[in-house]
N, C-alpha and C. Protein backbone atom coordinates (compact mmCIF):
# COMPACT_ATOMS: atom_id res chain seq x y z
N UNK A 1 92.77 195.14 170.42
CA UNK A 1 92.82 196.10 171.50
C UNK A 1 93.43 197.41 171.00
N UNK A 2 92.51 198.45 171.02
CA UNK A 2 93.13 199.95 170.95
C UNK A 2 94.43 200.25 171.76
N UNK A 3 95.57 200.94 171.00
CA UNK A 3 96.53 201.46 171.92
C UNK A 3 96.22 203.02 171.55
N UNK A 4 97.58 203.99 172.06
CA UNK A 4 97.72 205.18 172.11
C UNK A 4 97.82 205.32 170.65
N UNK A 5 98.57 204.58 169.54
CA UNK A 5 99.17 204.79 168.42
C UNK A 5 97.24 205.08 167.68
N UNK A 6 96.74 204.38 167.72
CA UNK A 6 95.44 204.42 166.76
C UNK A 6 94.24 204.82 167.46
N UNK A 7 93.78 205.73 166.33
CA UNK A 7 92.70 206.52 166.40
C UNK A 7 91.27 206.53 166.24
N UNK A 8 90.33 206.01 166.40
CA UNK A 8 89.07 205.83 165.45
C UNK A 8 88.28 207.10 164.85
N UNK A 9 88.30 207.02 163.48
CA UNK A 9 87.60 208.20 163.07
C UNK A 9 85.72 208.15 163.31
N UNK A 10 85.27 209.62 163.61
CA UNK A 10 83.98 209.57 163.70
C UNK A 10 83.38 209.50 162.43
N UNK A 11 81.55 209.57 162.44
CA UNK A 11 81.42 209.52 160.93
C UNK A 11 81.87 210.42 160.43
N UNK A 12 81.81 212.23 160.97
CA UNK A 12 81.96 213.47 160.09
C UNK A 12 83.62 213.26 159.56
N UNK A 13 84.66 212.82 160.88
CA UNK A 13 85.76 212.53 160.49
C UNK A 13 85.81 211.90 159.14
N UNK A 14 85.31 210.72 158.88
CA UNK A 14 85.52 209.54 157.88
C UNK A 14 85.27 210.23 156.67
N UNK A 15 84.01 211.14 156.64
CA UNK A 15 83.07 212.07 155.10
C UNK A 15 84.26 213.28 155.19
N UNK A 16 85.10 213.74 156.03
CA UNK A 16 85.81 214.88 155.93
C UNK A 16 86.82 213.83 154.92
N UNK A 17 87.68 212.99 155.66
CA UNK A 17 88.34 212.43 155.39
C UNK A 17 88.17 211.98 153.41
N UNK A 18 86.62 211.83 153.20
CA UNK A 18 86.43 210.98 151.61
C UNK A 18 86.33 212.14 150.77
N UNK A 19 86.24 213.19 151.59
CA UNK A 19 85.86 214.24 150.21
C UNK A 19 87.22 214.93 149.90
N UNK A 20 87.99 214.92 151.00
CA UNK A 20 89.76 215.40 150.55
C UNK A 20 90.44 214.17 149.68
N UNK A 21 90.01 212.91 149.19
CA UNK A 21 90.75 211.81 148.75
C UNK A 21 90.00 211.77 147.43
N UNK A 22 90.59 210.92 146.69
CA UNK A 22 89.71 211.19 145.06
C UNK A 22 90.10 209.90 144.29
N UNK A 23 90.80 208.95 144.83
CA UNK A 23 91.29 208.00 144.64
C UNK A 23 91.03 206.54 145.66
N UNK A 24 90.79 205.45 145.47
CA UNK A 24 90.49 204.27 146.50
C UNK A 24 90.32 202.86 145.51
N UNK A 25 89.80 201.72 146.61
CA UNK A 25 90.32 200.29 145.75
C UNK A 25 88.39 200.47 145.77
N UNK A 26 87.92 199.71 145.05
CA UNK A 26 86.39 199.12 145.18
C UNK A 26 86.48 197.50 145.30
N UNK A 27 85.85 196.87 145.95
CA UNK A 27 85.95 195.14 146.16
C UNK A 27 84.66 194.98 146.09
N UNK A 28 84.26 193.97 144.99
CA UNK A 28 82.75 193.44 144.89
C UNK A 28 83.18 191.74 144.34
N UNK A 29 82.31 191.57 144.15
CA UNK A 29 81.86 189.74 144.20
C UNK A 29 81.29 189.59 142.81
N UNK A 30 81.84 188.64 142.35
CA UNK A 30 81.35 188.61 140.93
C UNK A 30 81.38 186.82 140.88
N UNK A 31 79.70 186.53 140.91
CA UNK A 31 79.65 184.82 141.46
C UNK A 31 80.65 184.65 142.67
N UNK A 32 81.29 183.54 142.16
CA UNK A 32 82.29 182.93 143.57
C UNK A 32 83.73 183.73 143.68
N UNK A 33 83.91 184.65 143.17
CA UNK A 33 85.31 185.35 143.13
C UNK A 33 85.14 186.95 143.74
N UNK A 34 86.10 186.95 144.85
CA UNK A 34 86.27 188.33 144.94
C UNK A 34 87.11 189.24 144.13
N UNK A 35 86.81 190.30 143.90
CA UNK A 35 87.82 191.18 143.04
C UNK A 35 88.05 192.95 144.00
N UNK A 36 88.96 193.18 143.58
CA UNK A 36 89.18 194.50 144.15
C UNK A 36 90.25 195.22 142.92
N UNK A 37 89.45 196.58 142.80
CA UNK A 37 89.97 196.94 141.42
C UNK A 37 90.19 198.44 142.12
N UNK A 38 91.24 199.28 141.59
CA UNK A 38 91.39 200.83 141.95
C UNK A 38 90.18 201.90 140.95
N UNK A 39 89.76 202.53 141.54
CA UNK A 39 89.21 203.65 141.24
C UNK A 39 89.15 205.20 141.47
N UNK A 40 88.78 206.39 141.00
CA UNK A 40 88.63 207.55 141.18
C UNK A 40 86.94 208.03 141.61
N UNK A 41 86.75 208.63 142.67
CA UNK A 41 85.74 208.89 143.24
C UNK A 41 85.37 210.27 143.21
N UNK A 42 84.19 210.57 143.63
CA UNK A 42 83.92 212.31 144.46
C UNK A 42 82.57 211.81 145.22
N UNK A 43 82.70 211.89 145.96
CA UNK A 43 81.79 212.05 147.29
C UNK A 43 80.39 213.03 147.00
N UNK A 44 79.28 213.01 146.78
CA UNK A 44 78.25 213.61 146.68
C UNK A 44 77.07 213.08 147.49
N UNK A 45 76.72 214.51 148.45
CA UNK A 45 75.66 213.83 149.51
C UNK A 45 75.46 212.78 150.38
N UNK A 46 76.72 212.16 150.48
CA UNK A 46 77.15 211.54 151.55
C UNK A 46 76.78 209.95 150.69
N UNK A 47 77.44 210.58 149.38
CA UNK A 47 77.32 208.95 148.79
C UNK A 47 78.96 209.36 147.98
N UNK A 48 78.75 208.47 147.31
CA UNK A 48 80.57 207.95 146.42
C UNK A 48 79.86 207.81 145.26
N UNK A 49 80.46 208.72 144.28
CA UNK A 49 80.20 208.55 142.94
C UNK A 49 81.09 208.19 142.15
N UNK A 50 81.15 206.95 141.08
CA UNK A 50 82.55 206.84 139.98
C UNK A 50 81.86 206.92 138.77
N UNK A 51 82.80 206.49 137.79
CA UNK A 51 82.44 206.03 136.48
C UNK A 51 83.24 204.94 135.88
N UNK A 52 82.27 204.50 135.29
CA UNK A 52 82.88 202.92 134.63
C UNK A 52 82.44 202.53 133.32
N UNK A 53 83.40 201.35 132.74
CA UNK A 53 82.69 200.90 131.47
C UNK A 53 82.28 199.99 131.91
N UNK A 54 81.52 199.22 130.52
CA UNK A 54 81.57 197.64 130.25
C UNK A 54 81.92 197.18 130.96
N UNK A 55 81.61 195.91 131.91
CA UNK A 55 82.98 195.17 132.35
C UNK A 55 82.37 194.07 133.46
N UNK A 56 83.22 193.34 134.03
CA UNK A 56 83.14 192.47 135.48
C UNK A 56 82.58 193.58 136.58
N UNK A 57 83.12 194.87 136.57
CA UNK A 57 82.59 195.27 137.63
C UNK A 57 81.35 195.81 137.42
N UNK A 58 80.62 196.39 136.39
CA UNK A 58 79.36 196.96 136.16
C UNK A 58 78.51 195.66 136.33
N UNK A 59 79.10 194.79 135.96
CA UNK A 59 78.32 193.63 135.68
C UNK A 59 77.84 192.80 136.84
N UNK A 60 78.77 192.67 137.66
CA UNK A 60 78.69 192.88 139.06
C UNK A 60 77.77 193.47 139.92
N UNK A 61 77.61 195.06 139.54
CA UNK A 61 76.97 195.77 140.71
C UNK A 61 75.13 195.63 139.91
N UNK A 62 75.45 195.42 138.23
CA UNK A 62 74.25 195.44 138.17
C UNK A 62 73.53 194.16 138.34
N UNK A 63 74.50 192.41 139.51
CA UNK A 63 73.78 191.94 139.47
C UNK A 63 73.80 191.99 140.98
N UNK A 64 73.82 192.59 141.81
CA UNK A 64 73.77 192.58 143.28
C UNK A 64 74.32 193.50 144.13
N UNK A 65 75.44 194.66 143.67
CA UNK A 65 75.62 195.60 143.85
C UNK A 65 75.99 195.69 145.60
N UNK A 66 76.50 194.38 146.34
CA UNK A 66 76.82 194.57 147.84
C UNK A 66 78.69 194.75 147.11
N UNK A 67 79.12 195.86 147.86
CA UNK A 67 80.37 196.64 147.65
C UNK A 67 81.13 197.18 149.21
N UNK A 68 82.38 196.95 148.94
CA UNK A 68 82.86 197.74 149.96
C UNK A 68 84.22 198.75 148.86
N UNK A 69 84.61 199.66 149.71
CA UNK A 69 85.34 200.47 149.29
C UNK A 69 86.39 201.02 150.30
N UNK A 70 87.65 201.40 149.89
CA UNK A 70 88.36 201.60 150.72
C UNK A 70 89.93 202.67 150.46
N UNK A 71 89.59 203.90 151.03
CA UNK A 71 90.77 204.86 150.61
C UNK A 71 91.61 204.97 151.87
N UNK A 72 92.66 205.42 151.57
CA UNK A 72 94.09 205.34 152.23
C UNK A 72 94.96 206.96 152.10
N UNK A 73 95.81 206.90 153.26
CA UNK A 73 96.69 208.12 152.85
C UNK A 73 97.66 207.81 154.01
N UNK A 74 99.37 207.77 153.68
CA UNK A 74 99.94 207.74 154.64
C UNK A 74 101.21 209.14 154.16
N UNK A 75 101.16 209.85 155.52
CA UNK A 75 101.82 211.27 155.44
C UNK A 75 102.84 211.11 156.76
N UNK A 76 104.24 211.60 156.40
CA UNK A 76 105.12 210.90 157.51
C UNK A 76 105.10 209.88 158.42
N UNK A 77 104.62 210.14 159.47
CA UNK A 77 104.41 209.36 160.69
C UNK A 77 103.01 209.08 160.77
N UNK A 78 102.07 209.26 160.22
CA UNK A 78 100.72 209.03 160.14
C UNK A 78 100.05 208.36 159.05
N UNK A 79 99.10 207.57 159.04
CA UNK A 79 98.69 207.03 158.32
C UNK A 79 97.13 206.75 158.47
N UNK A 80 95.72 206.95 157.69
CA UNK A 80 94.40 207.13 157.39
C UNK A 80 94.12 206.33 156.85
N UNK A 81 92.73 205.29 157.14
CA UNK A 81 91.98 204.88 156.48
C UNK A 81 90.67 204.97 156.44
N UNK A 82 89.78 204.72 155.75
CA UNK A 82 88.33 204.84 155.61
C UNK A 82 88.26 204.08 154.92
N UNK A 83 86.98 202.91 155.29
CA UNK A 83 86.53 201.81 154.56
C UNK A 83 84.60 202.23 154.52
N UNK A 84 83.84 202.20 153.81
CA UNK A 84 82.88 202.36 153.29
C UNK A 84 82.54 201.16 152.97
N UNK A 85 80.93 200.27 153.59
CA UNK A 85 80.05 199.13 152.97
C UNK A 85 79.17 199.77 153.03
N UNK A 86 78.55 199.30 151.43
CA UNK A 86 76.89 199.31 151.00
C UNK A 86 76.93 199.08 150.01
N UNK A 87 75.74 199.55 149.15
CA UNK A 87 75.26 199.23 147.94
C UNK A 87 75.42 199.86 146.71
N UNK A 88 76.18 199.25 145.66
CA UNK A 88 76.43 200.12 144.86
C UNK A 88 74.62 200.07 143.22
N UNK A 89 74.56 201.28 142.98
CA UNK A 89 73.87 201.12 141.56
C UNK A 89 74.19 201.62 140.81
N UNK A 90 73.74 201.53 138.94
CA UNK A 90 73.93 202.03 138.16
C UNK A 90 72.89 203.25 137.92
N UNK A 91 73.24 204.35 138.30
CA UNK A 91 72.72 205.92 137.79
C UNK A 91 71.71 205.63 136.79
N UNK A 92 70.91 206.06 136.61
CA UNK A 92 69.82 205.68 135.29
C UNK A 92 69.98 207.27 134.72
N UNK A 93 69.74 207.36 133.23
CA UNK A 93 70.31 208.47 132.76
C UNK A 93 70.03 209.69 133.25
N UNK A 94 68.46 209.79 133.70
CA UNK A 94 68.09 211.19 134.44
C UNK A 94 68.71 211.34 135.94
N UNK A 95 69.50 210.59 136.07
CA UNK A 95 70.42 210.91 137.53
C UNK A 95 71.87 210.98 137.18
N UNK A 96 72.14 210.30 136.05
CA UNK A 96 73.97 210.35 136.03
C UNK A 96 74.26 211.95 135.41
N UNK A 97 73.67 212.42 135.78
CA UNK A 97 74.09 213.71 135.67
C UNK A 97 74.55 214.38 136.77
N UNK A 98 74.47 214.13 137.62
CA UNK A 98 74.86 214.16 139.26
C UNK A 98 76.64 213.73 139.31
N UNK A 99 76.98 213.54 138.23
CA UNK A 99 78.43 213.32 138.40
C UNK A 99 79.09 214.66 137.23
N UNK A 100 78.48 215.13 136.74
CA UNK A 100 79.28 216.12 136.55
C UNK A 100 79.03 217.39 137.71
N UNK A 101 77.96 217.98 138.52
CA UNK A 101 77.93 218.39 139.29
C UNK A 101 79.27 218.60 140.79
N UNK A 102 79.93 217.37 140.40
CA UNK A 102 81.10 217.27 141.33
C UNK A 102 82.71 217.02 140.65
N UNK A 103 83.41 217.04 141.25
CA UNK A 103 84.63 216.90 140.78
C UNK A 103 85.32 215.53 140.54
N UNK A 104 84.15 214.76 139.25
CA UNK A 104 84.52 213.47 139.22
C UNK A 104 85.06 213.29 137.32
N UNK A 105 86.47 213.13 138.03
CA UNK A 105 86.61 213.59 135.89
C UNK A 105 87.99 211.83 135.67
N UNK A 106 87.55 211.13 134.77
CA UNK A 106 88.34 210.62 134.33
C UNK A 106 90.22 210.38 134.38
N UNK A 107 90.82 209.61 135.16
CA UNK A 107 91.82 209.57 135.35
C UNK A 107 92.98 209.17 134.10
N UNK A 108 92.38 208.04 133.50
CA UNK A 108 92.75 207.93 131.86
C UNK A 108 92.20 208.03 130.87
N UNK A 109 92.54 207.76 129.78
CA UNK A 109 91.87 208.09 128.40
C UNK A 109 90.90 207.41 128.09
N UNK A 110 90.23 206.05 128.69
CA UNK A 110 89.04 205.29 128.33
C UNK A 110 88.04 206.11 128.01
N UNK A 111 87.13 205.79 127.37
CA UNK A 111 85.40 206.44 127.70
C UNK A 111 84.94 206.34 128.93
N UNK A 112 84.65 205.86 129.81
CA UNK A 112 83.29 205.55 130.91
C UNK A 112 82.30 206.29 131.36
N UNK A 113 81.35 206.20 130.35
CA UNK A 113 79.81 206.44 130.32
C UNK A 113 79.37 206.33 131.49
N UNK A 114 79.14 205.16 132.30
CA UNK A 114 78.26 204.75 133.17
C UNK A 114 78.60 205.58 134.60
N UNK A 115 77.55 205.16 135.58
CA UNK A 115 78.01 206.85 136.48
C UNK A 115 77.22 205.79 137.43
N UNK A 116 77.91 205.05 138.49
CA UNK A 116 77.81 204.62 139.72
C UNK A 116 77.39 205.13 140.76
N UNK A 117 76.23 205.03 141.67
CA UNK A 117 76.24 205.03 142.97
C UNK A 117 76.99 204.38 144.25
N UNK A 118 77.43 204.69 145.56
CA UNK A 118 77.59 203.70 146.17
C UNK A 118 76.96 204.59 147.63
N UNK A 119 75.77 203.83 148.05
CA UNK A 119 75.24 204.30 149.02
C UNK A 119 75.77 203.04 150.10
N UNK A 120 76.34 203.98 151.28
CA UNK A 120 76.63 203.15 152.30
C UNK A 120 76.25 203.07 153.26
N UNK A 121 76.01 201.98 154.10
CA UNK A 121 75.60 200.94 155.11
C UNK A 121 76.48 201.43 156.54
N UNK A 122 77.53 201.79 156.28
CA UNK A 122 78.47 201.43 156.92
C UNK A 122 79.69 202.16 156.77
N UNK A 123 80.12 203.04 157.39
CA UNK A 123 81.40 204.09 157.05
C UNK A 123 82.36 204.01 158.57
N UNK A 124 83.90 203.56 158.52
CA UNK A 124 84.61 203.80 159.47
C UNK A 124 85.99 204.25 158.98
N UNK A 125 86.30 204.56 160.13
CA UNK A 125 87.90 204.95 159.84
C UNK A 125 88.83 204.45 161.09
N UNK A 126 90.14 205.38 160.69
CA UNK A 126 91.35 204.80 161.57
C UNK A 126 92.41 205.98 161.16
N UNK A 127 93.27 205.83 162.23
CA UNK A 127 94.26 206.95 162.00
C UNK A 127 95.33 206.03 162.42
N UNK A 128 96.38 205.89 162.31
CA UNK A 128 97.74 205.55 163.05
C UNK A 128 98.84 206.10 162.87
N UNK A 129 99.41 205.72 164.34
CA UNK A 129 100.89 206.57 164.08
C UNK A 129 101.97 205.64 163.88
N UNK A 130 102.75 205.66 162.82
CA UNK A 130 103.38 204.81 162.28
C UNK A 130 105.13 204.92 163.03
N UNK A 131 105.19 203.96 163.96
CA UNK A 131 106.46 203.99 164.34
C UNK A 131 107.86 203.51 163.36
N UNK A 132 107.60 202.43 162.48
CA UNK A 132 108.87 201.93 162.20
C UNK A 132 110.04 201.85 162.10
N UNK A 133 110.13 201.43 163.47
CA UNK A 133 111.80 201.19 163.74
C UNK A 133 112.86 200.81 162.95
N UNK A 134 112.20 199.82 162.02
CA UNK A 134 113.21 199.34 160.99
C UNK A 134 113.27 200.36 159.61
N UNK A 135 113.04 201.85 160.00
CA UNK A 135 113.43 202.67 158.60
C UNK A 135 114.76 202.77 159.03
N UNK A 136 115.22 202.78 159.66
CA UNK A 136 116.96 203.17 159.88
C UNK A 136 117.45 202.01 159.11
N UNK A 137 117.05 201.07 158.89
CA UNK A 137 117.90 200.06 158.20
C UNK A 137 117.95 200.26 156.31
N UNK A 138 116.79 200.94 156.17
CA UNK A 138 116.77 201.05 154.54
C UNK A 138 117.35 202.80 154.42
N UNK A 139 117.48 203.72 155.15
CA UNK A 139 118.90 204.68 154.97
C UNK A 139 119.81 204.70 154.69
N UNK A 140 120.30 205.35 153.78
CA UNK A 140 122.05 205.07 153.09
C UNK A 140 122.90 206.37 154.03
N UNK A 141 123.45 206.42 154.78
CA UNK A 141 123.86 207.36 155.87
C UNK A 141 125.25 207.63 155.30
């Protein structure tokens, strides 16, 4: 049940919301195991673009590619989410060029070549206002 504290974001809200964030978790299925790994994003055309190596998760999307995604931001008393489902693919070379076009640059020193799609199904959000009463207890006064 909705109270006063929480908000539902619209879609434009949710795409305002993904293109100010540049950071989020990705969760995909790899056989019988779920995984959820952190990533760096940029939003292009109302899709989510990353980059990746080698790995469980490429390996993953290139065998079924159903993904959800999910960025966060909590600022004083408020707190944002946006969760994103659909389909992720691997860029084929005459398209992964579409990630330098945006502001999608490597967070550490790895290589990662590969240049991800994630077209979504499904985009919501949430806003809340974060009361916690019990911060007075972790204050040193």
């Amino acid at each position: 049940m909705e109270d006063a504290s929480t908000g539902v974001l619209d879609e434009e809200e949710c795409w305002d919301f993904l293109g100010k964030e540049e950071f989020g978790r990705l969760a995909f299925r790899m056989t019988d195991e779920l995984h959820i790994v952190p990533i760096n994003y940029a939003v292009e055309s109302r899709t989510l673009l990353f980059r990746t190596a080698p790995g469980d998760k490429l390996l993953a999307i290139a065998m079924g590619g159903e993904v959800a995604f999910e960025t966060d931001r909590i600022e004083a008393e408020r707190a944002t989410s946006v969760v994103v489902r659909g389909h992720a693919r691997i860029l084929p070379e005459d398209e992964a060029h579409r990630a330098e076009l945006v502001a999608l640059r490597p967070w550490v020193g790895s290589h990662k070549y590969e240049v991800v799609e994630i077209t979504p199904e499904h985009v919501s959000g949430r806003s809340y206002h974060l009361d916690r009463p019990w911060l007075h207890l972790l204050r040193a006064d």
